[in-house]
C-alpha atoms as a PDB file:
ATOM      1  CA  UNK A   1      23.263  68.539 -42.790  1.00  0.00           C
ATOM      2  CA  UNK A   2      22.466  67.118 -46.373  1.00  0.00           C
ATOM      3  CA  UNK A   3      25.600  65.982 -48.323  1.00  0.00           C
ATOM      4  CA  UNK A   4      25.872  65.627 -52.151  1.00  0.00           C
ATOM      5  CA  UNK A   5      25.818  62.166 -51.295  1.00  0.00           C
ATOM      6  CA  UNK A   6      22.117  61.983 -49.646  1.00  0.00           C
ATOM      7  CA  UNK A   7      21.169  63.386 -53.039  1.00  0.00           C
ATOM      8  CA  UNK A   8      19.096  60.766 -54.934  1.00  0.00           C
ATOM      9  CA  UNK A   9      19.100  59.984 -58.892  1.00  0.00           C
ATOM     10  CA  UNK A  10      17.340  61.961 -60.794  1.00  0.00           C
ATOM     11  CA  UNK A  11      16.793  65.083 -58.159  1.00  0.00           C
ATOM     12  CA  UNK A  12      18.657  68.385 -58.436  1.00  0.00           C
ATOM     13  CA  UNK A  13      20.797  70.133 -55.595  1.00  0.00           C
ATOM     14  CA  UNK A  14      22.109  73.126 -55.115  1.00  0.00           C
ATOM     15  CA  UNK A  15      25.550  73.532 -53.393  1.00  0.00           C
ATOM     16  CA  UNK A  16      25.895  75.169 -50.033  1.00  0.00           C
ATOM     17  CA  UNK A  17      29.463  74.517 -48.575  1.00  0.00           C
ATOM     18  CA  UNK A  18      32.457  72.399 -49.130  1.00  0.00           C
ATOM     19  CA  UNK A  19      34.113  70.340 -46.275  1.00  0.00           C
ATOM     20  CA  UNK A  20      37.886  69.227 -46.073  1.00  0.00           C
ATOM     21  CA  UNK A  21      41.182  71.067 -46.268  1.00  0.00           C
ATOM     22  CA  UNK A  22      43.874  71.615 -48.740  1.00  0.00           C
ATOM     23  CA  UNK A  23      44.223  69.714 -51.925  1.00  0.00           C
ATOM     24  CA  UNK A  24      40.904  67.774 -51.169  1.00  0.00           C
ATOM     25  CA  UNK A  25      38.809  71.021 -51.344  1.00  0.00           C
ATOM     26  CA  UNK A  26      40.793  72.796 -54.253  1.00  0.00           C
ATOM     27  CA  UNK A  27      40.214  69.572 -56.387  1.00  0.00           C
ATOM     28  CA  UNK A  28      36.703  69.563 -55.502  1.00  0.00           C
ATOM     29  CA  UNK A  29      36.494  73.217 -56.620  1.00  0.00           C
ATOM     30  CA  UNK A  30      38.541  72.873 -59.804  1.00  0.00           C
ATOM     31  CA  UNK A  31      35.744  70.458 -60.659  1.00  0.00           C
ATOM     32  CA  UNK A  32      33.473  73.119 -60.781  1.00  0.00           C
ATOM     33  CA  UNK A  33      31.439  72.245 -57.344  1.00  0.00           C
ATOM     34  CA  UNK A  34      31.760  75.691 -55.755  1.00  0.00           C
ATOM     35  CA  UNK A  35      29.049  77.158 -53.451  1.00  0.00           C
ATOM     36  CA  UNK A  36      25.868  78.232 -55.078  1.00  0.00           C
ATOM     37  CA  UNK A  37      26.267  75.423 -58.367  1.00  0.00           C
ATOM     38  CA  UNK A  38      23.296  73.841 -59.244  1.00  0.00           C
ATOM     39  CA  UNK A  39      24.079  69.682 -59.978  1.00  0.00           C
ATOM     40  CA  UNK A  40      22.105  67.265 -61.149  1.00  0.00           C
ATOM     41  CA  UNK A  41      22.363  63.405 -59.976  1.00  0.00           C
ATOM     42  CA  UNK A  42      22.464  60.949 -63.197  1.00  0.00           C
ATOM     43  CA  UNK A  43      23.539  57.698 -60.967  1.00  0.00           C
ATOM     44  CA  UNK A  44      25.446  57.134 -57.406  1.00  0.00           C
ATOM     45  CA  UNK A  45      28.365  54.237 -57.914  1.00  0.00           C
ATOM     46  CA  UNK A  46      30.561  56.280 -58.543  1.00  0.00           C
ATOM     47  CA  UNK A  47      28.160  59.618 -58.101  1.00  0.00           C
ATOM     48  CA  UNK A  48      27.544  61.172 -61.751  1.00  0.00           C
ATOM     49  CA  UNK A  49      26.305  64.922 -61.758  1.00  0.00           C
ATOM     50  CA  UNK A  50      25.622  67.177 -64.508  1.00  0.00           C
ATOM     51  CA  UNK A  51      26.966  70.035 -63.161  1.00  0.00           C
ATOM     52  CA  UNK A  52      27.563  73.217 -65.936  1.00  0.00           C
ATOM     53  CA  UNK A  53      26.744  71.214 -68.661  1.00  0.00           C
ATOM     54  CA  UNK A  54      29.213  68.458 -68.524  1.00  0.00           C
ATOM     55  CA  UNK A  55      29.342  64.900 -66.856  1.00  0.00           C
ATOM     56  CA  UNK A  56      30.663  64.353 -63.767  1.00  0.00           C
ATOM     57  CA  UNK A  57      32.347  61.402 -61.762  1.00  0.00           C
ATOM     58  CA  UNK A  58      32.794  62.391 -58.056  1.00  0.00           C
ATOM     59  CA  UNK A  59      33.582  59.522 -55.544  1.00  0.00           C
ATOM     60  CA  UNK A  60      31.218  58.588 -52.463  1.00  0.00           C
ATOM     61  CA  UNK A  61      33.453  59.956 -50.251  1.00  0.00           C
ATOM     62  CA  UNK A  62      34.114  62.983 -51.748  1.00  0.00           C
ATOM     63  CA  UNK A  63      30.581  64.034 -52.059  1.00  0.00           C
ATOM     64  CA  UNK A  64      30.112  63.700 -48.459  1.00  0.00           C
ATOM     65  CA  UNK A  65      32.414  66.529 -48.505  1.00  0.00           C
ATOM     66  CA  UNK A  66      29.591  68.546 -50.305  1.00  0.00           C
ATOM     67  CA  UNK A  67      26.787  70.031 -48.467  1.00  0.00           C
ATOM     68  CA  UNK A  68      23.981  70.793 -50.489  1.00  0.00           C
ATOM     69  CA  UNK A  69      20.310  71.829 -50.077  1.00  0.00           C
END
C-alpha cells in the first residue's frame, strides 16, 4: 500500500482510500482529499499538495492516512 506520504516532490497521485475514524477522516475530507482527487506534491515538511487548485499543508502523519496510487 502507497500512502500520500511515499509520494515524492514534484510527482502527481491520485487518491484511492482514506484510513482513520471519526473526526480524523472527516477533516481529511473537508480538505478536499476524497477518493478519486488528483494531488500534486510541492514539498514534504510539512507535505504541500496542490490539490483543486489551491495549496495545501497536510501533516506527515496524516498523509499516511491517505492511500494513493
Amino acid at each position: 500500500m502507497k500512502t500520500l506520504r511515499d509520494v515524492k516532490v514534484g510527482e502527481h497521485a491520485v487518491i484511492q482510500r482514506l484510513h482513520g475514524e471519526g473526526a480524523l477522516k472527516r477533516r481529511i475530507m473537508d480538505m478536499g482529499l476524497t477518493k478519486g482527487t488528483e494531488v500534486y506534491v510541492r514539498k514534504v515538511a510539512p507535505v504541500e499538495l496542490t490539490v483543486r487548485g489551491y495549496a495545501l499543508s497536510v501533516r506527515k502523519g496524516d498523509a499516511e492516512n491517505i492511500e494513493v496510487r
